[in-house]
Protein backbone atom coordinates (compact mmCIF):
# COMPACT_ATOMS: atom_id res chain seq x y z
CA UNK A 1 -101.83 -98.34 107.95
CA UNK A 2 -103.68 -99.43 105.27
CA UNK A 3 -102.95 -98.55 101.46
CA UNK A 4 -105.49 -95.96 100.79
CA UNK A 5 -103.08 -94.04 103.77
CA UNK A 6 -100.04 -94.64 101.88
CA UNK A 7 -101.07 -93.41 98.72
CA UNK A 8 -103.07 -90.19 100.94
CA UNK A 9 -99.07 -89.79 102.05
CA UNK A 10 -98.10 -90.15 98.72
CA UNK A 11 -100.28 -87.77 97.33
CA UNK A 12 -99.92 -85.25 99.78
CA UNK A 13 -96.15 -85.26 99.41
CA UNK A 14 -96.42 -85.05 95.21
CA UNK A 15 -98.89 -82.17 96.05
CA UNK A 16 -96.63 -80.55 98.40
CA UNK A 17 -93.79 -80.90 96.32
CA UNK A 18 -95.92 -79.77 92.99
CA UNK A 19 -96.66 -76.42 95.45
CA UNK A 20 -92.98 -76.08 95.71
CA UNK A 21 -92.61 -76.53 92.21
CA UNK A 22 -95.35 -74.03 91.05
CA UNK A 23 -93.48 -71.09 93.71
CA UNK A 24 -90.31 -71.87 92.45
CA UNK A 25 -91.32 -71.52 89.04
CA UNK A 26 -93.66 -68.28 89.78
CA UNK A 27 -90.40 -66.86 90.95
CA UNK A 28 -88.85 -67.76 87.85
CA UNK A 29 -91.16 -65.85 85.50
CA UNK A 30 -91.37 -63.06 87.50
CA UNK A 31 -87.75 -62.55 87.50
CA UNK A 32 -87.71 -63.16 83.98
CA UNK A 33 -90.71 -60.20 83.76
CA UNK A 34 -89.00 -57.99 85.83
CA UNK A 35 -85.83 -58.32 83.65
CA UNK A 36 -87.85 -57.52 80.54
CA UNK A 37 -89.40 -54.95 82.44
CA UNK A 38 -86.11 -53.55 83.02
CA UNK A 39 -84.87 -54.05 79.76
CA UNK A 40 -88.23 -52.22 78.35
CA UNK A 41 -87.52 -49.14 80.66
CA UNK A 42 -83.77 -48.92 79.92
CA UNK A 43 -84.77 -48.98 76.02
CA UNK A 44 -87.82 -47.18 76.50
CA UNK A 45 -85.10 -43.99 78.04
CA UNK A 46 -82.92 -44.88 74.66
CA UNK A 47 -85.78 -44.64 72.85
CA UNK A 48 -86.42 -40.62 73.92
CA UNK A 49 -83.64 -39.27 72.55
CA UNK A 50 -84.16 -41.05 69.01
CA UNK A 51 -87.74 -39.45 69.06
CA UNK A 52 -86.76 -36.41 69.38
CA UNK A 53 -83.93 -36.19 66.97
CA UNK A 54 -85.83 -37.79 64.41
CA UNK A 55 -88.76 -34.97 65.02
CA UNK A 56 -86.13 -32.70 64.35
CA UNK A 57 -85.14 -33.88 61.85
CA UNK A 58 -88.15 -33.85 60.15
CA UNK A 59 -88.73 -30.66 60.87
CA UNK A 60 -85.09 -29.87 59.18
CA UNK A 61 -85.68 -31.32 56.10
CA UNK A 62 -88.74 -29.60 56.39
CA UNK A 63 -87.61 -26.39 56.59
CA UNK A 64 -84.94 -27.16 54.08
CA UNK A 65 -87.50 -28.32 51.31
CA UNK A 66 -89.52 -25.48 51.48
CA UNK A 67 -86.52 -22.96 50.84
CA UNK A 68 -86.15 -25.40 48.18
CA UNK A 69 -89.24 -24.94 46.52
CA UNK A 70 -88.85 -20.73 47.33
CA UNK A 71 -85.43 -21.33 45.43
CA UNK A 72 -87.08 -23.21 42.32
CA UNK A 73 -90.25 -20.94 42.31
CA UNK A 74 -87.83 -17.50 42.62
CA UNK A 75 -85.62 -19.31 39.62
CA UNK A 76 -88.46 -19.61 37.45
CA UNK A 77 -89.51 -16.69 38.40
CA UNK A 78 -86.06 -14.95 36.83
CA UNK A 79 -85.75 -17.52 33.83
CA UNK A 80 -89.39 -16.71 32.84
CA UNK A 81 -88.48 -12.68 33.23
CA UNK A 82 -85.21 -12.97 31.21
CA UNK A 83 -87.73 -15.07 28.47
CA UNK A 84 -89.89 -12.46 28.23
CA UNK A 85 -87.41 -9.78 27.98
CA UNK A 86 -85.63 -11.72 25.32
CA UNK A 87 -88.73 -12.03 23.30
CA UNK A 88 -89.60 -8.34 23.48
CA UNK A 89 -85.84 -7.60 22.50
CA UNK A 90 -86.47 -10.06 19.49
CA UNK A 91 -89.62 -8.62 18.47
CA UNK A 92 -88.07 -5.08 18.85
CA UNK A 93 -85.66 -6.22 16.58
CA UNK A 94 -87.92 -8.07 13.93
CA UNK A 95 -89.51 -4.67 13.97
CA UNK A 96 -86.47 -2.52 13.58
CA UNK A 97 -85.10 -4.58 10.78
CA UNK A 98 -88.44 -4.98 9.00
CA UNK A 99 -88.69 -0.90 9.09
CA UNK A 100 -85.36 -0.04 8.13
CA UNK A 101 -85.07 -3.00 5.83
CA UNK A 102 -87.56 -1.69 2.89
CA UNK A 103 -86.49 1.69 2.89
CA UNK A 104 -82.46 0.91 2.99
CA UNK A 105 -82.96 -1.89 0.17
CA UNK A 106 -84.74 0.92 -1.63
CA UNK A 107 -81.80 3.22 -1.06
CA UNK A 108 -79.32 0.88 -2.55
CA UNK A 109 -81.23 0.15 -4.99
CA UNK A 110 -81.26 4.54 -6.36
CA UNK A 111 -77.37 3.97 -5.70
CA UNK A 112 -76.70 1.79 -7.88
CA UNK A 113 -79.05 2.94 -10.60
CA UNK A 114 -76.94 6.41 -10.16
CA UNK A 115 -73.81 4.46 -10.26
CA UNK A 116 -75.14 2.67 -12.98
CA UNK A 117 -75.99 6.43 -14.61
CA UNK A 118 -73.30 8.43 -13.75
CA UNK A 119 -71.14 5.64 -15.22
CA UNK A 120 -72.70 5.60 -18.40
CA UNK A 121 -72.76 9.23 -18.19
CA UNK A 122 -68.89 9.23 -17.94
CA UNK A 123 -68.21 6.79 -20.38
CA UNK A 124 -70.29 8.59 -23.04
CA UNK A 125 -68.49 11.45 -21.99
CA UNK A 126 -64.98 9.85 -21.79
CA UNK A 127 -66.00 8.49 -25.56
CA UNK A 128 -66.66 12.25 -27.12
């Protein structure tokens, strides 16, 4: 046997044992990708559940912000009736005192000149 067989052996046997290297270590990663596999399945099932409450509850708040705004639009709604009904009261009233103001100012005024009259009148006539 020369040398050039030796190191053919040699070489054969690393190659061989580089083979059974490479399958041991193929079996390695695939175990390790069926694990994550796994693990991607069993959180991809947890996963579901989350979806679909979140979805709903979306959809909750939602629902529960638009009878919000109805809430706020039928509140300003009221407060801006009750405003305008308020003005029209104060107007009403603006216009009731300004009418009856001038003409009751007026009759106090022919009071007291007749008080004013009748009690010079008596006095005069007290006097005599």
């Amino acid at each position: 046997m020369s040398i050039i067989d030796i190191l053919l052996v040699i070489l054969l046997i690393a190659a061989s044992a580089l083979c059974i290297a490479l399958i041991y270590y193929l079996r390695i990663i695939t175990q390790s990708i069926k694990a994550m596999q796994a693990d991607v399945d069993e959180l991809s099932k947890n996963m579901q559940p989350l979806i679909t409450t979140t979805s709903e509850l979306a959809k909750n708040i939602s629902e529960i912000t638009e009878s919000a705004k109805d809430q706020v639009d039928a509140t300003k709604s009221v407060v801006l009736s009750i405003k305008n009904r308020v003005d029209t009261i104060l107007e009403f009233e603006e216009k009731v005192r300004k009418g009856i103001e001038g003409p009751v100012m007026t009759f106090i005024k022919e009071l007291t000149a007749i008080n004013k009259g009748l009690n010079t009148f008596l006095s005069y006539f007290r006097k005599k």
